[in-house]
Protein backbone atom coordinates (compact mmCIF):
# COMPACT_ATOMS: atom_id res chain seq x y z
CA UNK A 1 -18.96 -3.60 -9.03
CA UNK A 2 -18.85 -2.29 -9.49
CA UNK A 3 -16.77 1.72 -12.42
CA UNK A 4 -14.39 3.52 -17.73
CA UNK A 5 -15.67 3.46 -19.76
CA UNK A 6 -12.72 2.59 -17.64
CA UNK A 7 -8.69 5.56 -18.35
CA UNK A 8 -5.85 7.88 -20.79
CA UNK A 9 -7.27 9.52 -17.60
CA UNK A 10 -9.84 7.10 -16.30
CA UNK A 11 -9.58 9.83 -17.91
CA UNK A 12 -6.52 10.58 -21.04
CA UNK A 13 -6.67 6.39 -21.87
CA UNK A 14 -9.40 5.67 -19.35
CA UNK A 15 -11.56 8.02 -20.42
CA UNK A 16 -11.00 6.96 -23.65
CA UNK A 17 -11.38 3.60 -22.33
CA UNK A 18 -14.38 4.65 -20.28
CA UNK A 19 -16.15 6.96 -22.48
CA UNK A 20 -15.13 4.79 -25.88
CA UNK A 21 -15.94 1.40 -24.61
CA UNK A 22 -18.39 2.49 -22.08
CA UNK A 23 -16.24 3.44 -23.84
CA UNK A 24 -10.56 2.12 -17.53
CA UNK A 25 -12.95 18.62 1.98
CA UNK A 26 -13.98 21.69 4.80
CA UNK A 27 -11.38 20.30 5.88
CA UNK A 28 -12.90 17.09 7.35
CA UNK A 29 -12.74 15.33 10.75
CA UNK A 30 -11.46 12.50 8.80
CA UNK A 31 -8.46 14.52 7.91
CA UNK A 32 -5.94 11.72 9.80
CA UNK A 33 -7.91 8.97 8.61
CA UNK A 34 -6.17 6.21 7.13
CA UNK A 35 -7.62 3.54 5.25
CA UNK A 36 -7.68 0.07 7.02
CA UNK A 37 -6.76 -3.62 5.05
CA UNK A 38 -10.01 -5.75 6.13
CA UNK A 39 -10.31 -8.62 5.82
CA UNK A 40 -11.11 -10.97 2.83
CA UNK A 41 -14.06 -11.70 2.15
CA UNK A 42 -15.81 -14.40 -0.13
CA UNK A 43 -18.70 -12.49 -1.38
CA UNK A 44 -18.86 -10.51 -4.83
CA UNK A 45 -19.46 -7.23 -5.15
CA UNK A 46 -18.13 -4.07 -7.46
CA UNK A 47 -14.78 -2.76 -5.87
CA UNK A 48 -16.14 -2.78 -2.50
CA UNK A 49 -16.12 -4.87 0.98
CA UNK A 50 -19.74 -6.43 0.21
CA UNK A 51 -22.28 -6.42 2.82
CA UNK A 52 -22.76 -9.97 4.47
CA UNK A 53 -26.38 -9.49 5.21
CA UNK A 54 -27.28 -8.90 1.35
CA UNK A 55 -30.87 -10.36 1.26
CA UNK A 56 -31.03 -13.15 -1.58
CA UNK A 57 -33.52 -12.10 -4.46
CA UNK A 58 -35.14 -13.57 -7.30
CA UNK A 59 -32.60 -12.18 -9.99
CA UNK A 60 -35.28 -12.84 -12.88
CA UNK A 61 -38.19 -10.72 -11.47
CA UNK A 62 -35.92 -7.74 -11.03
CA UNK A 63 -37.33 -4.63 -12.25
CA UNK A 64 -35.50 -1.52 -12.71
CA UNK A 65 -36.66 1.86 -11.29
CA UNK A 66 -34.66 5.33 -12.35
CA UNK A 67 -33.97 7.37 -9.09
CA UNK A 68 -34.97 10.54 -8.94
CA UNK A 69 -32.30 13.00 -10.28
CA UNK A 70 -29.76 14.32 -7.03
CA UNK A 71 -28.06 17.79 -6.86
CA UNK A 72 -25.30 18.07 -8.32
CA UNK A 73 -25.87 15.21 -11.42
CA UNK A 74 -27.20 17.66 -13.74
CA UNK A 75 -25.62 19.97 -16.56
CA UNK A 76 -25.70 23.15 -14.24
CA UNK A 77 -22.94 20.62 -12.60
CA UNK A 78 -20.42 19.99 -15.17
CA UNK A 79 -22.40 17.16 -16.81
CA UNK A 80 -20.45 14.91 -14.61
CA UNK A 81 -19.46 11.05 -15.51
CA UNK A 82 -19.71 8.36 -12.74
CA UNK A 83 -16.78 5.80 -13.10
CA UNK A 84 -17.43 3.48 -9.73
CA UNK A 85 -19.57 2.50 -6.88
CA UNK A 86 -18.66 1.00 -3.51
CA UNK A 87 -20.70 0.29 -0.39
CA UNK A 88 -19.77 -0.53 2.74
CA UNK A 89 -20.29 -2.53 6.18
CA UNK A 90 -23.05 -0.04 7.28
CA UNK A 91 -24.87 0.17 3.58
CA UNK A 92 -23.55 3.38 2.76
CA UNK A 93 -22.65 3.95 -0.27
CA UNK A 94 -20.11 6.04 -2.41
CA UNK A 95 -20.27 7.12 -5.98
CA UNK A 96 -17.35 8.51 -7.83
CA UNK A 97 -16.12 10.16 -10.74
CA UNK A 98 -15.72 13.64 -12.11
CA UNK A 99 -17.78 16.88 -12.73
CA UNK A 100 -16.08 17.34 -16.88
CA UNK A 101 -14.37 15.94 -18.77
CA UNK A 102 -11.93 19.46 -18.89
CA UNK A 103 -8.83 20.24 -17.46
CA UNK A 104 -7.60 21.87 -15.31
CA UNK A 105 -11.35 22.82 -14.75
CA UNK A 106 -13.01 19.52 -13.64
CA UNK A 107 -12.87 18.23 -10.26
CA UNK A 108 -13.48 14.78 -9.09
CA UNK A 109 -16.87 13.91 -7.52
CA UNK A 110 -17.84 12.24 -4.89
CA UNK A 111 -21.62 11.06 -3.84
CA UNK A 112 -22.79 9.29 -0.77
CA UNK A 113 -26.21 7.64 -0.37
CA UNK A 114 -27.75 6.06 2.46
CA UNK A 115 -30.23 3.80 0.40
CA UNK A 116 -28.88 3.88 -3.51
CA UNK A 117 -31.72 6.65 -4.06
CA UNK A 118 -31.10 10.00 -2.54
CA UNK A 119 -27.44 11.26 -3.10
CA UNK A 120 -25.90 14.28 -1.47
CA UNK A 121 -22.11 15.46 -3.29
CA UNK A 122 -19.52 15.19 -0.53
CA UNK A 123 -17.24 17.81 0.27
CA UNK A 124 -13.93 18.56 1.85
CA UNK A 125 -9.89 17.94 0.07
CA UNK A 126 -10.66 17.26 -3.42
CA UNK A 127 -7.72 19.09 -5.79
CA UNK A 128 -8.68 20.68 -9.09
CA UNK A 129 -7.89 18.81 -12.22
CA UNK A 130 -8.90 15.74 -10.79
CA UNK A 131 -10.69 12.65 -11.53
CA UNK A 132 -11.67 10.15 -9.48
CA UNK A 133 -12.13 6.67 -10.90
CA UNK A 134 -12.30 3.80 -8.43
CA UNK A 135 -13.82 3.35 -4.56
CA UNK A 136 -12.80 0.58 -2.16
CA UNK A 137 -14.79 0.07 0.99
CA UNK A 138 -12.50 -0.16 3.95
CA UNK A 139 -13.32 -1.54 7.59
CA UNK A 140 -13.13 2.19 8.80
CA UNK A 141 -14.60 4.30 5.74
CA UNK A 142 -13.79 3.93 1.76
CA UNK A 143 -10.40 4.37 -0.25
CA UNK A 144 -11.07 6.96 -3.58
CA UNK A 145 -8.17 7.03 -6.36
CA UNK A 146 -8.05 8.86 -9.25
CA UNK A 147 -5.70 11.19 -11.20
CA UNK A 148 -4.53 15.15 -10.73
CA UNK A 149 -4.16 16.80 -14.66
CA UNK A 150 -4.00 13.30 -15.94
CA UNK A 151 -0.60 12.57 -14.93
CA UNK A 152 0.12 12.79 -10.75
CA UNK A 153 -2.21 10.04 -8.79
CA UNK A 154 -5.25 10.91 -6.63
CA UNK A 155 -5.59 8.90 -3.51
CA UNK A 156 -8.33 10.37 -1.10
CA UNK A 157 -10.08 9.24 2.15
CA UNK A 158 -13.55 8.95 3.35
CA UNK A 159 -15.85 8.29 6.28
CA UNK A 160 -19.00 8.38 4.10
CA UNK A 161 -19.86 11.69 4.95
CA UNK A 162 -16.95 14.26 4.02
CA UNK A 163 -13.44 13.65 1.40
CA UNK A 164 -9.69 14.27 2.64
CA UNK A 165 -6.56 13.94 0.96
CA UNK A 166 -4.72 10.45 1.77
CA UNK A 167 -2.20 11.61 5.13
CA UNK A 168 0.76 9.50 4.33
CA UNK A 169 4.05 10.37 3.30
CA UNK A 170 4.40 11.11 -0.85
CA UNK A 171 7.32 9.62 -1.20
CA UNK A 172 5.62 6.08 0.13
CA UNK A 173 2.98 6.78 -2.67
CA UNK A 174 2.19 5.69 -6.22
CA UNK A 175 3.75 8.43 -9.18
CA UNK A 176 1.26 8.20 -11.80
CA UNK A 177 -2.48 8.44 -11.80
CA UNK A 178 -4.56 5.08 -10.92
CA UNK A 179 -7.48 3.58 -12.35
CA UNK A 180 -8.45 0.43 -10.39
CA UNK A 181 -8.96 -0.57 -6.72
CA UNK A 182 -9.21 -4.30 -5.31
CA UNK A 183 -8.52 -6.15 -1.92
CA UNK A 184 -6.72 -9.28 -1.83
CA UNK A 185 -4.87 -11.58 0.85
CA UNK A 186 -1.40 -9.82 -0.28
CA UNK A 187 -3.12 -6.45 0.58
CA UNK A 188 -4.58 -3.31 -1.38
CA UNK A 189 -3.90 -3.07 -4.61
CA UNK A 190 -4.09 -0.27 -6.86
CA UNK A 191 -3.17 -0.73 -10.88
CA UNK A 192 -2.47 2.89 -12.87
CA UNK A 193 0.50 4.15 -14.64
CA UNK A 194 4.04 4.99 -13.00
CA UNK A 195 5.38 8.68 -13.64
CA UNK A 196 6.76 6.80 -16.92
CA UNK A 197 3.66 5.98 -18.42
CA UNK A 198 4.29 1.93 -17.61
CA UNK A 199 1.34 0.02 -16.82
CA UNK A 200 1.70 -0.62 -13.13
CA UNK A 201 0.34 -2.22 -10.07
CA UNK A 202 1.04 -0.94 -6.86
CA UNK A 203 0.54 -3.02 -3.64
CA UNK A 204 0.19 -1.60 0.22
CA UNK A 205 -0.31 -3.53 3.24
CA UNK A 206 -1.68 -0.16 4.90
CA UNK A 207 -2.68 2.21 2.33
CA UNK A 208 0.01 4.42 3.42
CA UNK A 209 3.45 2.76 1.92
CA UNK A 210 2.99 1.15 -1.85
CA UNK A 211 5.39 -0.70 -4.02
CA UNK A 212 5.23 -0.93 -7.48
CA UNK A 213 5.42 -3.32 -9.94
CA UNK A 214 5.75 -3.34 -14.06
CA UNK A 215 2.91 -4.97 -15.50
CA UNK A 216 4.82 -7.26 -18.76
CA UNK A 217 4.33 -6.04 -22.53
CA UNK A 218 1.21 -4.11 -21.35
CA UNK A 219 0.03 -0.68 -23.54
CA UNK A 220 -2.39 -0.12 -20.49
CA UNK A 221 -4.43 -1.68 -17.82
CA UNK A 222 -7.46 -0.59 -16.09
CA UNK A 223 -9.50 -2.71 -14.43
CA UNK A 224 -8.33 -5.17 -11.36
CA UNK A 225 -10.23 -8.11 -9.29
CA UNK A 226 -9.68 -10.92 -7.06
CA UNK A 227 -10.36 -14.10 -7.37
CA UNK A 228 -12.47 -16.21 -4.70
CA UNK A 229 -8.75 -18.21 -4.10
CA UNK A 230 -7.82 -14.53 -3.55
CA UNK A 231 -5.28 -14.44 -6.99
CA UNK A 232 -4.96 -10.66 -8.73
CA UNK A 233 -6.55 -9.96 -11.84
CA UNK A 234 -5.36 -7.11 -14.23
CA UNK A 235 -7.34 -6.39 -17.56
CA UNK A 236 -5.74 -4.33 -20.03
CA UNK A 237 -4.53 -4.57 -24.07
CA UNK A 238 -1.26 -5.45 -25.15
CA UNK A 239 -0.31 -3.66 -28.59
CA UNK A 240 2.40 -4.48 -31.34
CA UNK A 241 4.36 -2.22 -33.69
CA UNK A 242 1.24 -1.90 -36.25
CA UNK A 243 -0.83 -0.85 -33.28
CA UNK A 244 -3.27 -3.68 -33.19
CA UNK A 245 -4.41 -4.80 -29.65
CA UNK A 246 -4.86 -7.73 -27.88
CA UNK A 247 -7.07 -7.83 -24.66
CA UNK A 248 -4.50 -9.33 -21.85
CA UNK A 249 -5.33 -10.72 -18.38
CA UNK A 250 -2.37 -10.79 -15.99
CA UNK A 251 -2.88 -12.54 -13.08
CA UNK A 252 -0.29 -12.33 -9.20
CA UNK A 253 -0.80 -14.47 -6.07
CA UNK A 254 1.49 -11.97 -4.49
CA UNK A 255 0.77 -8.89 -6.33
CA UNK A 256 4.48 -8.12 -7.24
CA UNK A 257 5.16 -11.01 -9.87
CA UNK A 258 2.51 -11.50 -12.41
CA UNK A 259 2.34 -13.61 -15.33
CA UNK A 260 0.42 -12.87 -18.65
CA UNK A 261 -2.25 -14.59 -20.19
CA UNK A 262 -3.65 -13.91 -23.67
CA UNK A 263 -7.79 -13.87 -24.12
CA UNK A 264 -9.63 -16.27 -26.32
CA UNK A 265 -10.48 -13.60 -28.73
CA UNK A 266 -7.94 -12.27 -32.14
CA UNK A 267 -5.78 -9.53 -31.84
CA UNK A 268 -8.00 -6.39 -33.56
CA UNK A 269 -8.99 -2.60 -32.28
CA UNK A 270 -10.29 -3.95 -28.88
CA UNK A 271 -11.61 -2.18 -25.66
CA UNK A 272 -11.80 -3.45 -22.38
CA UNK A 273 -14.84 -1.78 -20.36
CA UNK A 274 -15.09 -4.25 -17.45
CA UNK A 275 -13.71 -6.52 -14.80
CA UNK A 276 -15.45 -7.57 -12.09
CA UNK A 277 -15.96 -10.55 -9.33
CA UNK A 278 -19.42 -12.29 -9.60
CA UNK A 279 -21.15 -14.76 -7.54
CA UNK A 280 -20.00 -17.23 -10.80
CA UNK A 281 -16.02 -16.27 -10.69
CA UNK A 282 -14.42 -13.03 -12.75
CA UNK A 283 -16.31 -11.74 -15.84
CA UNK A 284 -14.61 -9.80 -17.92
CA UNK A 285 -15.93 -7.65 -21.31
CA UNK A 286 -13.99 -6.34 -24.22
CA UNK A 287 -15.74 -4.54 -27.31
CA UNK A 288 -14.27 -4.02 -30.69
CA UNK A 289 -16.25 -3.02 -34.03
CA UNK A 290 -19.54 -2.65 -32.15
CA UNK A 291 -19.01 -6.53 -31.03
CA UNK A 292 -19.47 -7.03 -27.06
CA UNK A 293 -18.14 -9.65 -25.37
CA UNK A 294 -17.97 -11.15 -21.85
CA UNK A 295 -15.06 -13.76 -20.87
CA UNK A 296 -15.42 -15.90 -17.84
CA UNK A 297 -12.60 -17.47 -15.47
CA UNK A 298 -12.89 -18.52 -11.99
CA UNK A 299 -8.95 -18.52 -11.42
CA UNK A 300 -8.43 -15.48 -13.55
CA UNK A 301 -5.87 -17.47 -15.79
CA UNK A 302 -8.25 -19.65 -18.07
CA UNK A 303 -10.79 -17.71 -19.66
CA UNK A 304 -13.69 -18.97 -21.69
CA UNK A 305 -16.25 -16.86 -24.33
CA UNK A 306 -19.82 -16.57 -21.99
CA UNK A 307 -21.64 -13.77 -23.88
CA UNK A 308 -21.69 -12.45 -27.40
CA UNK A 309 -23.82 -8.99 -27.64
CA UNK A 310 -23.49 -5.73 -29.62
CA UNK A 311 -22.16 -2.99 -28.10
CA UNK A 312 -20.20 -2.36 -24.37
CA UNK A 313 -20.87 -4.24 -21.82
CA UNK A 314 -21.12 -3.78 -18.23
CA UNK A 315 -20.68 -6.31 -15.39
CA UNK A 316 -22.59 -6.74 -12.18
CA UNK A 317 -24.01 -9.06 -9.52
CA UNK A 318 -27.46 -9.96 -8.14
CA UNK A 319 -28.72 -12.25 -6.02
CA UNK A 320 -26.26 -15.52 -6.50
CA UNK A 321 -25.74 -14.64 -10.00
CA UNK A 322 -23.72 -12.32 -12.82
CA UNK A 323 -25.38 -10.09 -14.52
CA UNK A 324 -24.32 -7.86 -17.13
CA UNK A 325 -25.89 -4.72 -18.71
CA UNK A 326 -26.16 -3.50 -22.36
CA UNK A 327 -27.48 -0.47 -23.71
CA UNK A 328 -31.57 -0.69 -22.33
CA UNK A 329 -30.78 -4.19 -21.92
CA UNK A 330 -29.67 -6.85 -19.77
CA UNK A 331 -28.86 -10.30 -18.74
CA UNK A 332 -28.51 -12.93 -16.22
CA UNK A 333 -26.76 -16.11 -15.71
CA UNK A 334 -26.50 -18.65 -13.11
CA UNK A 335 -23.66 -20.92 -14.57
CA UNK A 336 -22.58 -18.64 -17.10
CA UNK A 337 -23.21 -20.71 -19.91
CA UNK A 338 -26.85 -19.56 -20.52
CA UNK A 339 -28.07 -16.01 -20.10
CA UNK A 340 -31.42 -14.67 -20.27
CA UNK A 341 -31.69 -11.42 -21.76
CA UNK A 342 -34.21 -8.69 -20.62
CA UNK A 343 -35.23 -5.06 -21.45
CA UNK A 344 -34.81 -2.11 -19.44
CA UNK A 345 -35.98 0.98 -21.16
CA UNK A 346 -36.09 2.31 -17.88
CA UNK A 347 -32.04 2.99 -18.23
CA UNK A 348 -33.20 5.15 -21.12
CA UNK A 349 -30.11 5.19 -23.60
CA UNK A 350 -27.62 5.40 -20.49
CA UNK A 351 -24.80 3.90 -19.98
CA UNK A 352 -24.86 1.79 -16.92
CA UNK A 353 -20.99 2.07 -15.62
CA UNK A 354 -20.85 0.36 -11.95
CA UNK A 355 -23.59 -1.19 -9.76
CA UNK A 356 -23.39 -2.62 -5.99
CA UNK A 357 -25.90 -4.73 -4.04
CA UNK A 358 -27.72 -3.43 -1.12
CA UNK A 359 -28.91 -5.21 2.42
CA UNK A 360 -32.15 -5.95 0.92
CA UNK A 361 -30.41 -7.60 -1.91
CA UNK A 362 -31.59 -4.82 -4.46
CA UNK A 363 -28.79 -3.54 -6.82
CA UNK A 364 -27.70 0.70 -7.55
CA UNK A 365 -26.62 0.97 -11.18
CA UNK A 366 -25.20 4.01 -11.88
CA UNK A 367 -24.75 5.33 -15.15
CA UNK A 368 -24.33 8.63 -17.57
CA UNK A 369 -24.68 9.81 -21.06
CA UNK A 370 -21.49 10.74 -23.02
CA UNK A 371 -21.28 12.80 -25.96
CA UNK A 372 -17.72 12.95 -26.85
CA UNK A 373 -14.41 14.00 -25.43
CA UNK A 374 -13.94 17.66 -26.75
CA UNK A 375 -17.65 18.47 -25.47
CA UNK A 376 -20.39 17.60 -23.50
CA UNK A 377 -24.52 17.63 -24.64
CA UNK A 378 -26.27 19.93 -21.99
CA UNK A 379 -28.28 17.15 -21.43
CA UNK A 380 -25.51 14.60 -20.14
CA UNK A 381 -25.80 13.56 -16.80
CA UNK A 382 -25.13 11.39 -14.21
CA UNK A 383 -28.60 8.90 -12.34
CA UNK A 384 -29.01 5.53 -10.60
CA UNK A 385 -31.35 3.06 -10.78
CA UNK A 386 -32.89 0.21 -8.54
CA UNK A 387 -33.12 -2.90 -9.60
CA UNK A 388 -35.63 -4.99 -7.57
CA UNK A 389 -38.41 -7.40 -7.58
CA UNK A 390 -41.62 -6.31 -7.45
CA UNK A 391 -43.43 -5.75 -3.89
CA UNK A 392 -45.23 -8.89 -2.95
């Protein structure tokens, strides 16, 4: 759920993407570890396997608590950006992104939490120069992906605990850096760039061995997500010769031929922060001249305008309904036709990137402040937040 800000790297475009619109190991006894397909499943969740035993909750009566600030989220740290959050089978969760926005200097980060509260920053085979900007849960551990300098792609394993480098063969692998991870019937899928720059999704049926495909007429694509039918979703702009943009959905049953399909909004300088499954279908967000909005589809080719707000938007889940977060703001719908809007100065000017739902049913929002891309404010950092009802 839950991410660039999405990537010119998640991070040269995503970054841009991410930051604009949000802006798109020791060496570790998980060293041979190779990531595992499992097994659809029907519930909604950031880029992650959700947890079946998520507790249903009262979505309206949420309340949002700031965690206390980890180790390693802090300036002394790089004034690192998170980009996505996962959690898997056991509740364990993973947060990822990177340390700076600097290369070669910044490094890829990697957080693991037990509860959405207390994070400790993973170690173990994470290259310098990398960024890491999307987490899949796996039956076995969690898929990381990323880019190395902005250009080579960064594919890492882990068992929750520690990080290793993917062990497959590189000449099975995708060439450019990636941006998005989803699961679907056809396999994993993971949508970047090739070594060309082209817009590309990749598909593997073990993690191990991908194939790529050409996304059509695409400038870039960052986000991905599958539809409850299991059809692949890819959110990017397309752009013509005078550079305007038009926010593009392409949508695969297969993941190798896809077929494009316009957004209901006008071509114009538009951002695409967001795409994620929701207990209500796929919501997707695109900004443009401080305007926010989120598109709805529940077969990821017919789209309809759900939410008009200003500023990015974010997309999440709670409970059985979408939820999407603003800046100190947020809202909730259960059909997607009527939203109820609700403060949260608890997020405190931050800008809530990627959430996932816990056992109890509570939802981790993870977010970061962002000064710029040359620079960073000594006071940017990353923190998380629980969002929960109160305690009977």
């Amino acid at each position: 759920m839950t991410g660039p800000a999405r990537r010119a790297s998640r991070p040269a475009l995503a970054v841009v993407s991410l930051a604009l619109v949000a802006l798109a190991s020791a060496q570790a006894p998980v060293a041979s570890q190779s990531p595992s397909v499992p097994a659809p499943s029907t519930a909604p969740g950031a880029s992650s396997v959700p947890i079946a035993s998520a507790t249903p909750i009262d979505v309206g009566s949420i309340r949002w608590k700031q965690s206390k600030k980890s180790k390693g989220f802090g300036p002394r740290d790089g004034s690192p950006l998170a980009f996505d959050l996962a959690v898997g089978p056991t509740g364990r969760f993973l947060l990822v992104g990177v340390n700076e926005d600097r290369t070669p200097s910044r490094r890829a980060v990697i957080f693991g939490s037990d509860d959405g509260v207390r994070w400790t920053k993973l170690k173990g085979s994470i290259p310098k120069g990398s960024s890491a900007a999307a987490v899949l849960a796996t039956d076995d551990g969690f898929l990381i992906a990323g880019d190395v300098d902005g250009a080579a792609p960064l594919l890492l394993t882990s068992d929750g605990t520690r990080v290793s480098k993917l062990d497959a063969p590189a000449e099975g692998l995708p060439t450019g850096p990636l941006y998005g991870l989803a699961q679907a019937p056809a396999g994993l899928v993971a949508l970047g760039n090739d070594a060309n720059g082209a817009p590309t999704a990749w598909l593997s049926a073990d993690g191990l061995s991908w194939t790529a495909t050409a996304l059509p007429d695409a400038f870039y694509a960052i986000h991905v997500a599958v539809t409850d039918d299991g059809t692949i979703v890819a959110l990017g702009n397309q752009q013509d010769a005078n550079m305007v943009r038009t926010p593009t959905a392409w949508s695969s049953t297969d993941g190798t031929t896809w077929t494009t399909t316009p957004l209901p909004v006008e071509p114009g300088e538009w951002s695409v922060p967001d795409l994620e499954r929701t207990p209500l279908g796929l919501v997707a967000t695109i900004v443009g001249s401080g305007e926010g909005v989120a598109l709805l589809s529940t077969d990821g080719t017919t789209w309809t305008r759900s939410l008009e707000a200003s500023g990015a938007l974010l997309v999440g889940s709670a409970g059985d309904e979408a939820m999407v977060f603003g800046t100190d703001t947020w809202w909730h719908s259960a059909d997607g036709v009527t939203w109820t809007e609700a403060e949260a100065p608890q997020f405190g000017g931050y800008r809530i990137e990627t959430s996932a739902i816990r056992p109890d049913g509570a939802v981790i929002a993870g977010g970061y402040l962002f000064s710029g891309f040359t620079a960073m404010d000594p006071t940017d950092s990353v923190r998380t937040w629980v969002g929960a009802p109160p305690a009977p």
